[in-house]
Protein backbone atom coordinates (compact mmCIF):
# COMPACT_ATOMS: atom_id res chain seq x y z
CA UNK A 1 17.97 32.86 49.40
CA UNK A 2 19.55 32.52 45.77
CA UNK A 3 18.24 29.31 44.00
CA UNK A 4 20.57 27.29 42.19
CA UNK A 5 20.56 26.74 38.28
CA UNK A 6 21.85 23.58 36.85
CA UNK A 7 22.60 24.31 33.06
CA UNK A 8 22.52 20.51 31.63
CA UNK A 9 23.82 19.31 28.45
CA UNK A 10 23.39 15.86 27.41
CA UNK A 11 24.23 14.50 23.94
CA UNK A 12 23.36 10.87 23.07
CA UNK A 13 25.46 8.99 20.51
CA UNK A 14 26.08 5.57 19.77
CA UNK A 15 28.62 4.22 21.94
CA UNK A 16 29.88 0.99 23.62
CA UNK A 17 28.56 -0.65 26.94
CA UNK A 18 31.64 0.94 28.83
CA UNK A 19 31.08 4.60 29.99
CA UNK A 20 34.34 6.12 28.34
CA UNK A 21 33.35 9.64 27.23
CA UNK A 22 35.14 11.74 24.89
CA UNK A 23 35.90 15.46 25.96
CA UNK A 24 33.47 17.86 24.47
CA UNK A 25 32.30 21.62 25.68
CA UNK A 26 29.11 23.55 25.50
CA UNK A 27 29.08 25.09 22.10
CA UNK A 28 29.51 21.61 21.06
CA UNK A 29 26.30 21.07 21.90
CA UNK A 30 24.64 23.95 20.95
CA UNK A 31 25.56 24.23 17.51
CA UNK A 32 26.39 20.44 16.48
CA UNK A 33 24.71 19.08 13.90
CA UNK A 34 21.62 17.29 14.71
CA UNK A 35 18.35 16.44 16.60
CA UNK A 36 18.67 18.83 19.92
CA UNK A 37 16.75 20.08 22.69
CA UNK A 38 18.40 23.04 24.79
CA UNK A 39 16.21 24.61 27.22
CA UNK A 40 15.76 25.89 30.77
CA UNK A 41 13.65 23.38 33.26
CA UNK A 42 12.31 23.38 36.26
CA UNK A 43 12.14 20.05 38.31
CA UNK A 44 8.36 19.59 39.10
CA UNK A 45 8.25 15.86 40.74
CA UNK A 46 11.19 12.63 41.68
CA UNK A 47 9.50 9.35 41.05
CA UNK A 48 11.16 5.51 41.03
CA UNK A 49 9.23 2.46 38.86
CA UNK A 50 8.71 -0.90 39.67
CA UNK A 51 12.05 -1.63 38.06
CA UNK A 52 14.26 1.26 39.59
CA UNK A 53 14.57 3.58 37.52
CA UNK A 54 14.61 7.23 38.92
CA UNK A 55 12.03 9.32 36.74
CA UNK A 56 12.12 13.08 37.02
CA UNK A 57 9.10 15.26 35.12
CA UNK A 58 10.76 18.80 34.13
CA UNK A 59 8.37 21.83 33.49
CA UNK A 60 10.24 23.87 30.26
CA UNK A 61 10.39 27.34 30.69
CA UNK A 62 12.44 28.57 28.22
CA UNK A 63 13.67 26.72 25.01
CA UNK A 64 16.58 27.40 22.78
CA UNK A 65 16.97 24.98 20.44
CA UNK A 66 14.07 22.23 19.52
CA UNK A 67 14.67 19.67 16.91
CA UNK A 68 12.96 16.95 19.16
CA UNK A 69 9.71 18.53 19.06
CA UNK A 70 9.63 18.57 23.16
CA UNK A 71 6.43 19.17 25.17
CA UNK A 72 5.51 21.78 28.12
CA UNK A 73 6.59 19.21 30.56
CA UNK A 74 8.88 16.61 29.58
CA UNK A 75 10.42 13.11 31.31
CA UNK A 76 14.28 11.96 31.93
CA UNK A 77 14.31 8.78 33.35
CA UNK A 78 17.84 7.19 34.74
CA UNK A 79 19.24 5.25 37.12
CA UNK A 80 22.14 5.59 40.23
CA UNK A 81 24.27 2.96 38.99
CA UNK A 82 26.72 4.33 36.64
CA UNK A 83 27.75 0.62 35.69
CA UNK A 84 24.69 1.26 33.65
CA UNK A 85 25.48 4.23 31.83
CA UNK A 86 22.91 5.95 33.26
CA UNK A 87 22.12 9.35 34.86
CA UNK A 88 20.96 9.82 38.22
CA UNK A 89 17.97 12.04 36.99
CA UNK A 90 16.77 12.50 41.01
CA UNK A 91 20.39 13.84 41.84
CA UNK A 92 21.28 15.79 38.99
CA UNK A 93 18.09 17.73 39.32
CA UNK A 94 17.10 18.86 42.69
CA UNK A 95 13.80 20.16 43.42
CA UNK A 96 13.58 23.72 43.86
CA UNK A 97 16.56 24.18 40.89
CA UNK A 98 15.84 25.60 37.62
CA UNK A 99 18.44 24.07 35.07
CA UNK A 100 19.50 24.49 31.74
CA UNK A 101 18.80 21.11 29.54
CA UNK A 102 20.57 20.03 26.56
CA UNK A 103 19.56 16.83 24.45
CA UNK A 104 20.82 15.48 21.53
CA UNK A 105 18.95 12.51 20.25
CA UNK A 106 20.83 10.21 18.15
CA UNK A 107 21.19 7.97 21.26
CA UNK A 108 19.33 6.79 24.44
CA UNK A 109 20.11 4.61 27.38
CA UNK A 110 17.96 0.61 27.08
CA UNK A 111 14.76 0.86 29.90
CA UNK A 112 11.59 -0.18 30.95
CA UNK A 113 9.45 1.64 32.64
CA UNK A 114 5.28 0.85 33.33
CA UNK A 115 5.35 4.92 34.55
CA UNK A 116 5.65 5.96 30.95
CA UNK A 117 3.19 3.80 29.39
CA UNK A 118 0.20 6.39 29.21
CA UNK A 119 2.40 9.20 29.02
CA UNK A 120 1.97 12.14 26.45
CA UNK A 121 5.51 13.82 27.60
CA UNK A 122 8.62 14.02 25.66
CA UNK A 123 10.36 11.88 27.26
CA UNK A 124 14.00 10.44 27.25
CA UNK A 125 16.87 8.51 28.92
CA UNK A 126 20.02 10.34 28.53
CA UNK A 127 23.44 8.19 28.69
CA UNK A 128 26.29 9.20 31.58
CA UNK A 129 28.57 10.35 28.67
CA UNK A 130 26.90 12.41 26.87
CA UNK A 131 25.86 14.71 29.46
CA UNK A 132 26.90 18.10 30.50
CA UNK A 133 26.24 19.79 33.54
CA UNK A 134 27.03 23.47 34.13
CA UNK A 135 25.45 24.72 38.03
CA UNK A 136 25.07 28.31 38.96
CA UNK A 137 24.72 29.24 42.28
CA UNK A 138 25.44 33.21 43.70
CA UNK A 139 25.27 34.14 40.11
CA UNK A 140 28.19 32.12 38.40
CA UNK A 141 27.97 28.89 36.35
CA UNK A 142 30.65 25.82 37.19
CA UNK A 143 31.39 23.04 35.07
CA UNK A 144 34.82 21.30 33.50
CA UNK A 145 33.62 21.51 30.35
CA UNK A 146 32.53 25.36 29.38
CA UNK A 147 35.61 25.79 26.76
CA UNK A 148 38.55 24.22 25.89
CA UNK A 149 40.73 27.04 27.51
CA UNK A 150 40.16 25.07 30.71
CA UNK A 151 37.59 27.91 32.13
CA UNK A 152 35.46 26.12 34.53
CA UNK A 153 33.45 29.19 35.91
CA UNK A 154 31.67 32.33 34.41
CA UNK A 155 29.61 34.93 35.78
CA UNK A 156 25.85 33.81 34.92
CA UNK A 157 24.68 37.41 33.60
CA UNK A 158 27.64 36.70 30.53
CA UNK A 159 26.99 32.95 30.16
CA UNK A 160 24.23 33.44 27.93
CA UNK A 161 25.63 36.34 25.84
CA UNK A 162 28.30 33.53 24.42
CA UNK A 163 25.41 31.16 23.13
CA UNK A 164 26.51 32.29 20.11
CA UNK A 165 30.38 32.98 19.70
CA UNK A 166 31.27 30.60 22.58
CA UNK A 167 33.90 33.64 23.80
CA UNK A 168 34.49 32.28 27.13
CA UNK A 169 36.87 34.35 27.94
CA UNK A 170 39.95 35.05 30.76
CA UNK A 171 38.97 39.32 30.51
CA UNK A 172 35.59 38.66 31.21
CA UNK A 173 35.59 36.30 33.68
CA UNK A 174 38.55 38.70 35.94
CA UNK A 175 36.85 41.87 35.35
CA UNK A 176 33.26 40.16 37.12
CA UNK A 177 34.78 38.64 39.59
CA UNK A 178 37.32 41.71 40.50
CA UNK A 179 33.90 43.84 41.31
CA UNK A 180 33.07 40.53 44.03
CA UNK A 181 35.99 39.82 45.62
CA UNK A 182 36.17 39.86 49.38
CA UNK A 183 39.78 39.62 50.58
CA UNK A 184 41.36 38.88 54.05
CA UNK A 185 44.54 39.44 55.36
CA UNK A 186 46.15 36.54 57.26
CA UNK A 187 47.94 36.68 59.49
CA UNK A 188 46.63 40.19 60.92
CA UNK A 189 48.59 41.18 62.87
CA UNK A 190 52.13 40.03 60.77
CA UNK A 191 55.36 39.93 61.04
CA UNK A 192 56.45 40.48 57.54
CA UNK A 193 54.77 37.49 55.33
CA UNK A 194 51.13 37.75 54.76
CA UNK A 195 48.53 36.20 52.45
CA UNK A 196 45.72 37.72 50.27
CA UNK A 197 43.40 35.11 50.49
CA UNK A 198 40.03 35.67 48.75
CA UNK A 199 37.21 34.18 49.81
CA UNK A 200 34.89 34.50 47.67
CA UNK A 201 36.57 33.94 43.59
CA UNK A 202 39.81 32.98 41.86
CA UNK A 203 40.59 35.91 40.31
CA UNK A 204 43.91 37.46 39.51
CA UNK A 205 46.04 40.11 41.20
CA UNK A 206 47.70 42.91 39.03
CA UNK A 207 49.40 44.50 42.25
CA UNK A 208 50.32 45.12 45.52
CA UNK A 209 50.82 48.39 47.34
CA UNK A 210 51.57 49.32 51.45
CA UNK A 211 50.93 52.84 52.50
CA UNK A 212 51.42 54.09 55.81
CA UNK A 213 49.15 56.47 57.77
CA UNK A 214 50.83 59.52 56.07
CA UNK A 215 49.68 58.22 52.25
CA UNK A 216 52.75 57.40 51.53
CA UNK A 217 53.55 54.19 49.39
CA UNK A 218 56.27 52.29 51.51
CA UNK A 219 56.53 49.06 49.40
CA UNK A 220 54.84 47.98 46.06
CA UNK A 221 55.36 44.62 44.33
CA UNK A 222 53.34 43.50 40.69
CA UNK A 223 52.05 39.86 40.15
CA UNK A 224 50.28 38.37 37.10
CA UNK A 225 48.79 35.45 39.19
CA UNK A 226 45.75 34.03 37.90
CA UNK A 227 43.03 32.15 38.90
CA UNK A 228 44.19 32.15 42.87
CA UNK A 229 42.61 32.12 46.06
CA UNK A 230 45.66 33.06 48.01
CA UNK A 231 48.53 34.91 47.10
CA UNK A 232 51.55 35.12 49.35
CA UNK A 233 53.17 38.61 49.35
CA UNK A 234 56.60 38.68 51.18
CA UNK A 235 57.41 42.19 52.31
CA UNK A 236 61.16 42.53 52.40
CA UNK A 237 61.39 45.84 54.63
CA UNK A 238 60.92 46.30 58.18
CA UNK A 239 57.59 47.72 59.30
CA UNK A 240 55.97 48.17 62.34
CA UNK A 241 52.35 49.68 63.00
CA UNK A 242 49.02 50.13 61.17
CA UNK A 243 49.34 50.41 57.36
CA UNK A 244 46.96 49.93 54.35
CA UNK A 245 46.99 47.48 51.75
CA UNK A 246 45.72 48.21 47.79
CA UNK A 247 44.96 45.11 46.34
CA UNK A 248 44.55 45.81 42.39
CA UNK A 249 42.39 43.11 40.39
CA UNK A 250 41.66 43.89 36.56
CA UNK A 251 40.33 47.90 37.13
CA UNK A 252 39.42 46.91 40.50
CA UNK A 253 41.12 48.32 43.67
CA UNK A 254 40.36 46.69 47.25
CA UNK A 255 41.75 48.48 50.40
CA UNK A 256 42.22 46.63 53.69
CA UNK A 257 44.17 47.32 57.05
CA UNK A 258 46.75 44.91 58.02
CA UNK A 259 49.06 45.60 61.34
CA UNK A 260 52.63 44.70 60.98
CA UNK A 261 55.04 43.90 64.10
């Protein structure tokens, strides 16, 4: 069983009471000026205070950006009411989920909390704005806010290669998930309209090709669709029998059998 990985952003500036957040992306936060902490956690424990605030200690296993000087475990504490600005440090980081942690300092969410009083942790409160959360689960990351070109997925063996140039990019992203996709023919058996639904990606679809069982090509049609789970390919000429459908993705070609009546 895959864990899941929760890459978390948070940067903390001084804002008004109401939670209206300006849009900002991940390179924003790595490479803003500033006091930051960007590393990869490890929930180790959930605990709530006297006063209710949710408290969640985070082993660091790998940092990559420390302006905050942060220790070897370190403390968010939040809350579940967003009328407070607050993060919902229990939810946002499940046990058994390494994440990806990003701080900026300049502001925290108002607490009190007796837990922390004899604490040596880093510890901090981040505000409901200025957070970002990225999750990876079966080896992609998700989040609204990678990149301003509206990407809101990317394989997880890439994601860290762009630390640096932030090139979240469309190529990329098809030419993983063309090598993953898992594609169904509905209906099977058809009478002349069928789908390409994938179930696995959004990915796009170069082309379309029908061969019968001799090899030959009986119908081709070319799309540019991206980003789709389903495409809807309308065959125009009369078929009848057991053919094979190409499905080209990027450099990708997926075969499957589809029975027309």
């Amino acid at each position: 069983m895959k864990f899941g990985v929760l890459y978390v952003i948070m940067a903390l500036s001084n804002i008004a009471n109401a939670c209206t957040c300006d849009p900002e992306y991940w390179c924003d936060y790595l490479h803003n000026e500033g006091d930051y902490l960007v590393c990869l956690v490890e929930p180790l424990e959930h605990l709530e205070d006297e006063n209710g605030n949710l408290i969640t200690h985070l082993r660091v296993i790998k940092t990559f950006r420390d302006d905050v000087g942060a220790t070897e475990v370190i403390t968010l504490i939040g809350n579940d009411s967003e009328a407070w600005c607050m993060t919902d440090v229990h939810q946002q980081f499940p046990i058994g989920e390494q994440s990806y942690l990003a701080i900026n300092t300049i502001y925290e969410a108002e607490y009190e909390s007796s837990e922390l009083t004899n604490t040596t942790n880093w510890h901090y409160a981040p505000h409901l704005c200025y957070k970002k959360i990225v999750r990876i689960y079966d080896d992609l990351v998700y989040s609204n806010a990678l990149a301003p070109n509206d990407i809101s997925r990317y394989p997880l063996d890439k994601f860290e290669d762009h630390f640096e140039d932030c090139d979240y990019n469309y190529d990329e992203l098809t030419e993983s998930f063309c090598k993953t996709n898992d594609y169904q023919i509905v209906p099977n058996p058809s009478t002349g309209t069928v789908a390409i639904e994938n179930t696995i990606n959004f990915t796009t679809i170069n082309k379309v090709e029908i061969y019968n069982s001799n090899g030959q090509v009986v119908w081709s049609q070319q799309y540019k669709v991206d980003g789709q789970r389903r495409l809807n390919v309308e065959v125009d000429i009369d078929l009848s029998g057991l053919y094979l459908i190409r499905i080209f993705c990027g450099d990708e070609v997926h075969v499957e059998k589809v029975v027309f009546r």
